[in-house]
C-alpha atoms as a PDB file:
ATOM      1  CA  UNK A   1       0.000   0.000   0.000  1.00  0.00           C
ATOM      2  CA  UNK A   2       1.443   3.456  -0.691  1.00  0.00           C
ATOM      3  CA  UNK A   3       1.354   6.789   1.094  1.00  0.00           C
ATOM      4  CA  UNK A   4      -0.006  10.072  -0.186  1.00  0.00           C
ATOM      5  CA  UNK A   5       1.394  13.385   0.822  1.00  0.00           C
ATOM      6  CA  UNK A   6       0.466  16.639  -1.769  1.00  0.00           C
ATOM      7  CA  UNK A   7      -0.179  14.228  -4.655  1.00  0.00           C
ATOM      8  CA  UNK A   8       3.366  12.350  -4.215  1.00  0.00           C
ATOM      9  CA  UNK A   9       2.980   8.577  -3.467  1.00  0.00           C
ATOM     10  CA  UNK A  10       5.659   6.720  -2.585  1.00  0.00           C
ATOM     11  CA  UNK A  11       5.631   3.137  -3.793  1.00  0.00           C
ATOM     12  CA  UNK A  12       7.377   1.840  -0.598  1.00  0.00           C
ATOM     13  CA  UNK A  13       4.844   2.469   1.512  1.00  0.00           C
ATOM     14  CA  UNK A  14       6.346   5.162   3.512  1.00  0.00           C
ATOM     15  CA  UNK A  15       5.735   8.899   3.753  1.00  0.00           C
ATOM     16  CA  UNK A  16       7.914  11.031   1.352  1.00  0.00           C
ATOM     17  CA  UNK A  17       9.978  13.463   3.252  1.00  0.00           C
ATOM     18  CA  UNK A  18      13.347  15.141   2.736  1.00  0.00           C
ATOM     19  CA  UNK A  19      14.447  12.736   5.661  1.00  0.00           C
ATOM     20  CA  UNK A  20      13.750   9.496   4.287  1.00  0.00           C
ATOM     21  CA  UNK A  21      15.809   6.945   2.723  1.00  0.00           C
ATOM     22  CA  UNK A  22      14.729   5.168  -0.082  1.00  0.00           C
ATOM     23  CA  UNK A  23      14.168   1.424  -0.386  1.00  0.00           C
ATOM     24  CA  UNK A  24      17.015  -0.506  -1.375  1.00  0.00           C
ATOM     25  CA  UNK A  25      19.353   1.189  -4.725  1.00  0.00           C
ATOM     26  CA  UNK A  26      16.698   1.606  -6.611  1.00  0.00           C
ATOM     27  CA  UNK A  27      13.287   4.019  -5.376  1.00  0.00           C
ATOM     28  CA  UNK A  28       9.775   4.127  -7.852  1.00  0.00           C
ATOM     29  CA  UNK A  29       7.797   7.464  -7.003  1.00  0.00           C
ATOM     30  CA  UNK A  30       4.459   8.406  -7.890  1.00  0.00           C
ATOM     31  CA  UNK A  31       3.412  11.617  -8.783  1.00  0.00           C
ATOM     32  CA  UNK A  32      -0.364  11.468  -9.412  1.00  0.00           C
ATOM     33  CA  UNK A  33      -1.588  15.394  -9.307  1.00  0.00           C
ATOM     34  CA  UNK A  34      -0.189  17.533 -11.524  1.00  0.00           C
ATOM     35  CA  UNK A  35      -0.478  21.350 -10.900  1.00  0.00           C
ATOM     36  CA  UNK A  36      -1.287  23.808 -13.158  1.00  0.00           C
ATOM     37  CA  UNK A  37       2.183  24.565 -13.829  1.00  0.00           C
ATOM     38  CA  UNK A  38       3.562  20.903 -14.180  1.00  0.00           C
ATOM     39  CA  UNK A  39       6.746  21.791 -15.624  1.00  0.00           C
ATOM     40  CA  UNK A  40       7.743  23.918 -12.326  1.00  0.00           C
ATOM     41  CA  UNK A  41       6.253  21.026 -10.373  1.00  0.00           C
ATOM     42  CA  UNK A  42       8.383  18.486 -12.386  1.00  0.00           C
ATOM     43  CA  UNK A  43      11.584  20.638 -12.617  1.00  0.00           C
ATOM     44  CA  UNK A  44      11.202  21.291  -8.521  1.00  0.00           C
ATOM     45  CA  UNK A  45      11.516  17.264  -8.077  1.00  0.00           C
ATOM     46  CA  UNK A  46      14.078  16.822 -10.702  1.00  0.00           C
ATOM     47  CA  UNK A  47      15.909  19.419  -8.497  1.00  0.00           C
ATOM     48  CA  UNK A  48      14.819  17.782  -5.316  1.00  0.00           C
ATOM     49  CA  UNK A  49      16.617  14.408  -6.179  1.00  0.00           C
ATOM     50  CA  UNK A  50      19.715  15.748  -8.192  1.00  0.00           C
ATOM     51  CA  UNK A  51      20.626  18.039  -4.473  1.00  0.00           C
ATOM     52  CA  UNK A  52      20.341  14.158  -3.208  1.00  0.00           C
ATOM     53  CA  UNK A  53      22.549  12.864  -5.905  1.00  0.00           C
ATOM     54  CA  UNK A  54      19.977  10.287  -7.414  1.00  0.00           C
ATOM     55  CA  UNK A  55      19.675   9.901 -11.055  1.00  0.00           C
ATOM     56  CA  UNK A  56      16.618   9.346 -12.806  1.00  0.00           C
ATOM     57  CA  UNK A  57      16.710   5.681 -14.529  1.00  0.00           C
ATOM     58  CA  UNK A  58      13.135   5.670 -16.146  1.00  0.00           C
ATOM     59  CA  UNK A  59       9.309   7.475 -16.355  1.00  0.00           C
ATOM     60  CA  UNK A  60       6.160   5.887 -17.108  1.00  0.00           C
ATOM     61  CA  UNK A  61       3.041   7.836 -18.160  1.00  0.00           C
ATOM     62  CA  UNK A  62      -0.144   7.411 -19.631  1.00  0.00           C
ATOM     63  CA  UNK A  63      -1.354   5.603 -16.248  1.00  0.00           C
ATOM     64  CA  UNK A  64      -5.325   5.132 -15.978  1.00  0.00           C
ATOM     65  CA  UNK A  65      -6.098   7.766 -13.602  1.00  0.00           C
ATOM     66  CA  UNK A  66      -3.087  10.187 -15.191  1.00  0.00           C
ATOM     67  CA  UNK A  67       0.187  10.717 -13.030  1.00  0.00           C
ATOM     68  CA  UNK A  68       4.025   9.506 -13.650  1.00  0.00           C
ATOM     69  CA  UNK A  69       5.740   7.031 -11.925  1.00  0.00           C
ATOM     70  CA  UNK A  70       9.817   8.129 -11.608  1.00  0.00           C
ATOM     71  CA  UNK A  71      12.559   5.515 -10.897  1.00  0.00           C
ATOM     72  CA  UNK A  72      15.565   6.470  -9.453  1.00  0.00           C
ATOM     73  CA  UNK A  73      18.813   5.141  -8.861  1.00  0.00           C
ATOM     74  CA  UNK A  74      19.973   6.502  -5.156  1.00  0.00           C
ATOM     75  CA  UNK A  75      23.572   5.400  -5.652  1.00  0.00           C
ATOM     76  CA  UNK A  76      26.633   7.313  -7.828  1.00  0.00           C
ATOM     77  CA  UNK A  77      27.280   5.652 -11.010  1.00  0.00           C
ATOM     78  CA  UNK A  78      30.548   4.066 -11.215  1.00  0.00           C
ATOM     79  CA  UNK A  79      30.665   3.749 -14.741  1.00  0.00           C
ATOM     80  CA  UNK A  80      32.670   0.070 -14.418  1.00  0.00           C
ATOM     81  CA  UNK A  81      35.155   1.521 -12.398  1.00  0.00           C
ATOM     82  CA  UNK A  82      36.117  -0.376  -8.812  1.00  0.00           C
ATOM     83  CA  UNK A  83      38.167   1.052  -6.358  1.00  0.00           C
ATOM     84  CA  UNK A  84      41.358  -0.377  -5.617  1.00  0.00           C
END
């Protein structure tokens, strides 16, 4: 079951706050209400997670009742690299 908080749902079943961890690596988030200004609303959580260092992996849209679910990756790439 997933929580609601100002049209945000996380799909971990925990609140979404700037405190919060995500769920394992990867972290699905869904944004359900769109405001009237949806590319402010959209740049404000692309902003959001990149001040957290997460990189957006994929976006699905076109749900029934509207909304976009975001995957992120919470880790730094390593591109291949190990340390030594």
């Amino acid at each position: 079951m997933a929580c609601k908080v100002k049209g945000v749902w996380s799909m971990a079943s925990e609140l979404r706050t700037g405190e919060r961890e995500a769920h394992g690596r990867y972290y699905a988030e869904y944004v359900g209400e769109v405001s009237d200004e949806p590319r402010d609303q959209l740049q404000a959580l692309l902003d959001e997670k990149d001040a957290r260092e997460w990189h957006l992996v994929g976006v699905v849209g076109g749900l029934p009742k509207g909304g976009v679910i975001f995957f992120w990756d919470t880790e730094r790439p390593s591109f291949g690299r190990r340390s030594r």
